[in-house]
Protein backbone atom coordinates (compact mmCIF):
# COMPACT_ATOMS: atom_id res chain seq x y z
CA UNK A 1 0.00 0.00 0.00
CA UNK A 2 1.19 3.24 -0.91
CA UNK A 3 1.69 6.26 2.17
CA UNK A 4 -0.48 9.48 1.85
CA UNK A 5 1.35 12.37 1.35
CA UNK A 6 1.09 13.49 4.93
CA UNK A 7 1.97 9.88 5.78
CA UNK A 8 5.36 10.29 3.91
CA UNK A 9 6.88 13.91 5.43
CA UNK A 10 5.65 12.19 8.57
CA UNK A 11 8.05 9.17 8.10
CA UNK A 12 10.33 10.99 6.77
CA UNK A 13 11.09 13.49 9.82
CA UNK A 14 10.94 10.53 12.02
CA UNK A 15 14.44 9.51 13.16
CA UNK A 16 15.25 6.08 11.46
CA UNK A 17 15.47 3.39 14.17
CA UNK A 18 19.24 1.95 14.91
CA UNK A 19 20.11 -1.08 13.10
CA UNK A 20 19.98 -3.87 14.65
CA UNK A 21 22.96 -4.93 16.37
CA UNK A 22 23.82 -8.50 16.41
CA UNK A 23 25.60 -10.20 19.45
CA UNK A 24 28.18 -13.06 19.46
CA UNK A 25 26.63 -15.16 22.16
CA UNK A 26 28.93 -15.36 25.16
CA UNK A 27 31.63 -17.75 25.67
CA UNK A 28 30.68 -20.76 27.51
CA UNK A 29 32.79 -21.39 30.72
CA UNK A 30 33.84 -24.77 30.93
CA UNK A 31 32.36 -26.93 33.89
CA UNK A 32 34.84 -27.83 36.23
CA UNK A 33 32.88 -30.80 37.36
CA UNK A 34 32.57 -32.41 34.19
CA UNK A 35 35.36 -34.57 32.79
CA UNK A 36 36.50 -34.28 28.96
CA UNK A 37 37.34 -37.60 27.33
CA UNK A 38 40.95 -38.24 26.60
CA UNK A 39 42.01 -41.33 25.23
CA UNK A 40 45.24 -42.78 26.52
CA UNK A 41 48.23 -42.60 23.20
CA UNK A 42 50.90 -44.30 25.18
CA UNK A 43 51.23 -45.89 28.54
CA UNK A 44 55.42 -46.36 30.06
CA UNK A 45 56.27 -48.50 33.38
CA UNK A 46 58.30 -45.59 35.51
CA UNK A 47 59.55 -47.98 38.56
CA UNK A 48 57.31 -50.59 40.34
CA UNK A 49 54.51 -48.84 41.17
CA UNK A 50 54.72 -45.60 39.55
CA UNK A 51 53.62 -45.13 35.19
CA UNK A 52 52.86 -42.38 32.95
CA UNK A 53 50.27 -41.89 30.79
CA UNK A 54 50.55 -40.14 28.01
CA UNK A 55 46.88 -38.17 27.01
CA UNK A 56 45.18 -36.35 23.88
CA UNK A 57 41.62 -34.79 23.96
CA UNK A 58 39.30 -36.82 21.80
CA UNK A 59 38.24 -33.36 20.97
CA UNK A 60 38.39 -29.94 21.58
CA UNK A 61 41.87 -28.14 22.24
CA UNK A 62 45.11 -29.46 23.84
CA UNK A 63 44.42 -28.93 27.73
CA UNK A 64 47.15 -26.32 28.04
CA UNK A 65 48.63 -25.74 31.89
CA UNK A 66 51.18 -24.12 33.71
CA UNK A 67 53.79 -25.92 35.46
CA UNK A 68 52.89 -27.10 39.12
CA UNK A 69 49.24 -27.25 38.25
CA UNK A 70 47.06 -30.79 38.37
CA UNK A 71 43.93 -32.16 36.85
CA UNK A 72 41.07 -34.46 38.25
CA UNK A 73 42.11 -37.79 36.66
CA UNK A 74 38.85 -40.01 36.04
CA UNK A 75 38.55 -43.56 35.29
CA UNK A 76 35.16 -44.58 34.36
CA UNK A 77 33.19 -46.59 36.26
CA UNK A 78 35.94 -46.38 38.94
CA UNK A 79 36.64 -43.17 40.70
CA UNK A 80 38.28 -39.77 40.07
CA UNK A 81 41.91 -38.62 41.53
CA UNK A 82 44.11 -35.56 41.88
CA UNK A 83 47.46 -36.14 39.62
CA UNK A 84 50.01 -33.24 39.09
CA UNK A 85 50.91 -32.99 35.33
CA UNK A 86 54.22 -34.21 34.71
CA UNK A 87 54.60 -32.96 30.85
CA UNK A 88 56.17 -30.68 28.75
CA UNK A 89 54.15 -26.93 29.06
CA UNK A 90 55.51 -25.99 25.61
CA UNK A 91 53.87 -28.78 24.30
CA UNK A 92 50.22 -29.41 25.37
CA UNK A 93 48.89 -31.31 22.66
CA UNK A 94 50.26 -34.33 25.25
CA UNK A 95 48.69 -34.02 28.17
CA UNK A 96 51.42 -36.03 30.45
CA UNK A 97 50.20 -37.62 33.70
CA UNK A 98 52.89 -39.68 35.87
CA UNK A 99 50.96 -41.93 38.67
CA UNK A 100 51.90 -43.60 41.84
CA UNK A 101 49.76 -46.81 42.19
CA UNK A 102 48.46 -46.52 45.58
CA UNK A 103 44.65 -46.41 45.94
CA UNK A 104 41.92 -48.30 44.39
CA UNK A 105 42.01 -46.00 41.51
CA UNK A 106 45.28 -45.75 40.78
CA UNK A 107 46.02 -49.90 40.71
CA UNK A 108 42.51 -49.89 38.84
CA UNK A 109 44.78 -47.58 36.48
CA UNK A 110 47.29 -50.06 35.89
CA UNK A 111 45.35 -51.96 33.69
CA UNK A 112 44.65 -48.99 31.02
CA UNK A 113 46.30 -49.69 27.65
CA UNK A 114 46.40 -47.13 24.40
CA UNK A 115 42.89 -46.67 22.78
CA UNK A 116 41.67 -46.52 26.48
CA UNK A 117 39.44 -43.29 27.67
CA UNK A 118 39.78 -41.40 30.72
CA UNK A 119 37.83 -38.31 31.97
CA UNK A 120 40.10 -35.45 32.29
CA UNK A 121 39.07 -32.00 34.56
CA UNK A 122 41.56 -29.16 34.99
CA UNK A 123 43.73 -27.65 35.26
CA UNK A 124 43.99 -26.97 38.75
CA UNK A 125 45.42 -25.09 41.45
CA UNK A 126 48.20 -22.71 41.99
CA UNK A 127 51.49 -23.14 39.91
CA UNK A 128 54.94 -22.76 40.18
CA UNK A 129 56.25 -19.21 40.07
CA UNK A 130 58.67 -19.56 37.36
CA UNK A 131 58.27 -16.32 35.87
CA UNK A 132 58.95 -14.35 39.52
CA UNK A 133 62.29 -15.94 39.95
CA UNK A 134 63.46 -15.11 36.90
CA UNK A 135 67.03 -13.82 37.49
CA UNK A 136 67.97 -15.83 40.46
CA UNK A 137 69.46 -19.28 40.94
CA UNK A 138 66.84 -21.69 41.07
CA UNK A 139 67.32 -25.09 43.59
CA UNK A 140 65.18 -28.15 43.09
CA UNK A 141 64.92 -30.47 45.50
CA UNK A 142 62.91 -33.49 44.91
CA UNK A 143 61.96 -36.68 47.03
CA UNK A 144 60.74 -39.72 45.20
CA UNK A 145 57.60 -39.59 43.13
CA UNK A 146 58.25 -35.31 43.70
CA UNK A 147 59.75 -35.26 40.87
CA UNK A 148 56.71 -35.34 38.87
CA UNK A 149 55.18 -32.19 39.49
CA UNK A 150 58.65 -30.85 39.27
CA UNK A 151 59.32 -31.77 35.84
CA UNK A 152 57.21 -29.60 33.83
CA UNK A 153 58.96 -26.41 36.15
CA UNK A 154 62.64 -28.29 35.23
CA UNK A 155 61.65 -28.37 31.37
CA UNK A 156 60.23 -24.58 31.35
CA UNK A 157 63.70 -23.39 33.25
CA UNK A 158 65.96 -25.54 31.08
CA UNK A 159 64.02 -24.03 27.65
CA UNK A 160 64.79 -20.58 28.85
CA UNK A 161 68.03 -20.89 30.42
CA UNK A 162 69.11 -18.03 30.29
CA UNK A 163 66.84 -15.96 31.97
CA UNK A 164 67.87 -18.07 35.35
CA UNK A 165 70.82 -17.87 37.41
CA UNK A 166 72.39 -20.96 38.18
CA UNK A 167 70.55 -24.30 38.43
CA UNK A 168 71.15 -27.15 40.73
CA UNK A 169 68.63 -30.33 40.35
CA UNK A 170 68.24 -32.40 43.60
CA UNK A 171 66.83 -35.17 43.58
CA UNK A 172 65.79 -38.12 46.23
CA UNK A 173 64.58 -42.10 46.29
CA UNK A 174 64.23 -44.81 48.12
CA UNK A 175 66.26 -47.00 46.29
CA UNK A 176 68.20 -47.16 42.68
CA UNK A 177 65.25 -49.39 41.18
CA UNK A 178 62.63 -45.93 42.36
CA UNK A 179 64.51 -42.96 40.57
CA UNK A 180 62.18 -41.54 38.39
CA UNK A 181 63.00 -40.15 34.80
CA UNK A 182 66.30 -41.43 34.71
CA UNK A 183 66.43 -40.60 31.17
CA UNK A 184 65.94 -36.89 31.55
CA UNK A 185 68.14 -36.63 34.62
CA UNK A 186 70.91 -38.14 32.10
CA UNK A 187 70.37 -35.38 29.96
CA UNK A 188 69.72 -32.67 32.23
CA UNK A 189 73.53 -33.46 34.25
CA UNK A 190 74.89 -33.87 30.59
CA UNK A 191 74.82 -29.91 30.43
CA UNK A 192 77.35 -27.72 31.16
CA UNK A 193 74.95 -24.97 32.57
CA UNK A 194 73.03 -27.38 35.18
CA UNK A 195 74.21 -29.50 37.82
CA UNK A 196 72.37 -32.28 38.86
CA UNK A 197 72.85 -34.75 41.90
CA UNK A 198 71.01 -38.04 42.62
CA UNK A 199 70.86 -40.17 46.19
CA UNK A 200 69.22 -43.04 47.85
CA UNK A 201 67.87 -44.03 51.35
CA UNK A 202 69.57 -47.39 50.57
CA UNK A 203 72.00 -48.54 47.67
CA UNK A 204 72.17 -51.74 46.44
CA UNK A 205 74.50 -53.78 44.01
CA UNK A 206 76.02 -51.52 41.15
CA UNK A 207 74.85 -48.17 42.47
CA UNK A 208 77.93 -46.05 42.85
CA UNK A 209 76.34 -42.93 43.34
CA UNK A 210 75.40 -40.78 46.94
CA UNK A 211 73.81 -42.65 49.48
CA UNK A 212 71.59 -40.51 52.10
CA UNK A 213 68.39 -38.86 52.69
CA UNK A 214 68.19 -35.83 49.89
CA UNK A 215 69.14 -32.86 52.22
CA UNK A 216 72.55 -34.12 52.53
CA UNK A 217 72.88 -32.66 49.20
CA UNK A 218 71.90 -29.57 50.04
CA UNK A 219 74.89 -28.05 51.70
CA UNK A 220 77.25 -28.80 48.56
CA UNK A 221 74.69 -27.90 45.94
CA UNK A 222 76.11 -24.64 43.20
CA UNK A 223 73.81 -21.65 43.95
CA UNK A 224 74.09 -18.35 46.28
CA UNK A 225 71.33 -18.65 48.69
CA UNK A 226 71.71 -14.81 48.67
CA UNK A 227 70.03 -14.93 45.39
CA UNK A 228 68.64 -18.29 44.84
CA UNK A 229 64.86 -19.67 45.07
CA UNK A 230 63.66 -23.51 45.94
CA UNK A 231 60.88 -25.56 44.85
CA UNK A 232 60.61 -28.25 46.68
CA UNK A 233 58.21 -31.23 46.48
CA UNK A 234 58.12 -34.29 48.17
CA UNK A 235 56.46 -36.25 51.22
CA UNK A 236 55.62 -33.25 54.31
CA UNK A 237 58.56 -34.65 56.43
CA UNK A 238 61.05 -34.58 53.81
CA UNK A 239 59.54 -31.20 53.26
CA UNK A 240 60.26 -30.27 56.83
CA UNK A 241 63.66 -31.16 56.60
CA UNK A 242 64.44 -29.35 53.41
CA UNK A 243 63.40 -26.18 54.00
CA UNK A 244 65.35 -26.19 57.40
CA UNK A 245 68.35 -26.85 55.36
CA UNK A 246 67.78 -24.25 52.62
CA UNK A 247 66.72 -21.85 55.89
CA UNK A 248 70.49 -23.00 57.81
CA UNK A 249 72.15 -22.41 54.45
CA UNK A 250 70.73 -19.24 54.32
CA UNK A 251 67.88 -19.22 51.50
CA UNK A 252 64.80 -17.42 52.96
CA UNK A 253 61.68 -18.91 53.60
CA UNK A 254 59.94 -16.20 50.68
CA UNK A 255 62.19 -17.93 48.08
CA UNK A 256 61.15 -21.34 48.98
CA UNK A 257 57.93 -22.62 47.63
CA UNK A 258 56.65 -26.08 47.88
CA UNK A 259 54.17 -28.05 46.36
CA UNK A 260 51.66 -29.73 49.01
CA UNK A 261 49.98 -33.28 48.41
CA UNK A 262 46.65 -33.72 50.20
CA UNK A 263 43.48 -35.91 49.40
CA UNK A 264 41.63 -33.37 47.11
CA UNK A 265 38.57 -34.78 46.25
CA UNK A 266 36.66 -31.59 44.34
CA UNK A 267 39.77 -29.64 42.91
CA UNK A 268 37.51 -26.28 43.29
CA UNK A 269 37.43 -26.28 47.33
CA UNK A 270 34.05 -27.13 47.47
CA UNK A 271 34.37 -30.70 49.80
CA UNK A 272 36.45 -29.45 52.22
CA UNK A 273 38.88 -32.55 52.08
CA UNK A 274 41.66 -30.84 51.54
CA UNK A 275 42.09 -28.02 53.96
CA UNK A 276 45.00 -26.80 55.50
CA UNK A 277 44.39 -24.64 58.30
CA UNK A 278 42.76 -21.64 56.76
CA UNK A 279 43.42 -22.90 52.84
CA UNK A 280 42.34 -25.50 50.41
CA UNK A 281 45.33 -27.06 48.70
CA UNK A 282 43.31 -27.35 45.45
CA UNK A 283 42.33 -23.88 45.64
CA UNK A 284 45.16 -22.01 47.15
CA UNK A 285 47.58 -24.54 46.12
CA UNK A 286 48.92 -26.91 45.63
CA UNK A 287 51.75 -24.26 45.55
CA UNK A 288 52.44 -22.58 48.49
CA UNK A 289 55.23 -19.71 49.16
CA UNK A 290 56.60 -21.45 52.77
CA UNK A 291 57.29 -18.53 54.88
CA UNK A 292 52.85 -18.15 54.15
CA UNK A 293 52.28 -21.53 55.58
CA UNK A 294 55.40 -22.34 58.04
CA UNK A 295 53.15 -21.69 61.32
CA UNK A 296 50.74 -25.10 59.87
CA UNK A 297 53.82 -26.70 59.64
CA UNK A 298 54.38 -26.06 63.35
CA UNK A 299 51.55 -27.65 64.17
CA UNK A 300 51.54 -31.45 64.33
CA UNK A 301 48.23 -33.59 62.78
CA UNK A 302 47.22 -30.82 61.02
């Protein structure tokens, strides 16, 4: 129908209505509770009871992480556990996942083989502060499976070398048959610009290497404790004992982070499983800066 021509100087002195402006709908936050499926590429025996599983997404992108951080490890059918990634951070298209057999989920875990799918949540928790310490020496001290959440923070130093001071790799086990990653602490004490040592609790026939708890390395170890910063991980009494040698050597307790293992259920701080005094370890951690925490440490049972 055509306008009147009343109708028409009428429209046309009316202001034109904005276009129409179309929105991108907003980006959907993951769900923290709900596990992605990863299927399992490779599977290598570490020691006895430790293996690593090497992950990729079935879909979606590469779970990318910072060093020190963990993900909520699910086996269908099964059960769901806390396991520090133990990869490479420059490369997450392989989510790497190195795991102590000691719970019904873990031995359950034992029998995975490639093809197999997990359920994968995370990343998790508070990281390693690699990029603070820039500049200084860095110490890494390391007791038995402790290594593992160490690793990725060893690989991300060792990639940008030289924006560290220098580096001293300490590392702890049981026994020679329980070292961890022998093959990258071959490599890492074949450089010239890192210096790694290796002991045992107990040796046994054809170790000819240090014998003694890992602290006993401590006081030898390259670095100025003026300068240098410690991340430490490792069961809480060998944590106890290692930051009162980096503290009698004369390293700070603001330069000496360590990475806390508790039973962390949620990952998000919602169960309450993993408190620490006033923190959750899956919230607030697993990282900690000691000289924040050293009065829990005081306090036995806790």
């Amino acid at each position: 129908m055509r306008m009147a021509p009343a109708d028409a100087a009428t429209a046309a002195a009316r202001p034109m209505p904005e276009p129409r402006q179309e929105t991108a709908p907003a980006a959907r936050t993951p769900d923290l509770m709900a596990p992605r499926p990863f299927t399992v590429e490779r599977v290598t025996r570490d020691v006895s009871d430790t293996f690593t599983l090497e992950l990729r997404p079935l879909e979606g992108p590469p779970l990318a992480f910072q060093p020190g951080q963990f993900t909520m490890l699910y086996l269908f059918g099964v059960g769901e556990v806390a396991i520090s990634v133990s990869g490479d951070p420059d490369r997450p298209e392989r989510l790497v996942q190195t795991i102590r057999a000691v719970g019904p989920v873990t031995r359950a875990m034992t029998a995975l083989k490639p093809g197999a799918v997990v359920g994968v949540r995370g990343p998790f928790g508070r990281p390693w502060p690699c990029a603070e310490i820039e500049g200084r020496d860095v110490v890494v001290v390391a007791g038995g499976v402790g290594l593992a959440p160490l690793r990725p923070a060893i690989l991300h130093v060792l990639a940008r070398r030289g924006q560290y001071g220098k580096v001293a790799l300490l590392c702890g086990a049981r026994t020679p048959k329980d070292i961890l990653f022998r093959r990258d602490l071959r490599r890492w004490g074949g450089r010239l610009d890192t210096s790694v040592a290796v002991t045992v609790d107990r040796a046994s026939a054809g170790w000819h290497g240090q014998v003694g708890v890992v602290t006993k390395l401590i006081g030898h170890a390259p670095f100025d404790p003026e300068e240098a910063a410690a991340l430490v991980c490792g069961p809480e009494i060998m944590i106890r004992y290692t930051v009162q040698a980096l503290n009698d050597r004369g390293v700070s307790l603001d330069r000496i982070y360590v990475s806390m293992e508790r039973n962390m259920k949620c990952a998000v701080g919602f169960c309450g499983h993993c408190q620490f005094g006033g923190s959750f370890v899956c919230r607030d951690g697993p990282v900690f800066r000691f000289d924040r925490i050293a009065d829990r440490f005081a306090v036995r049972e806790l």
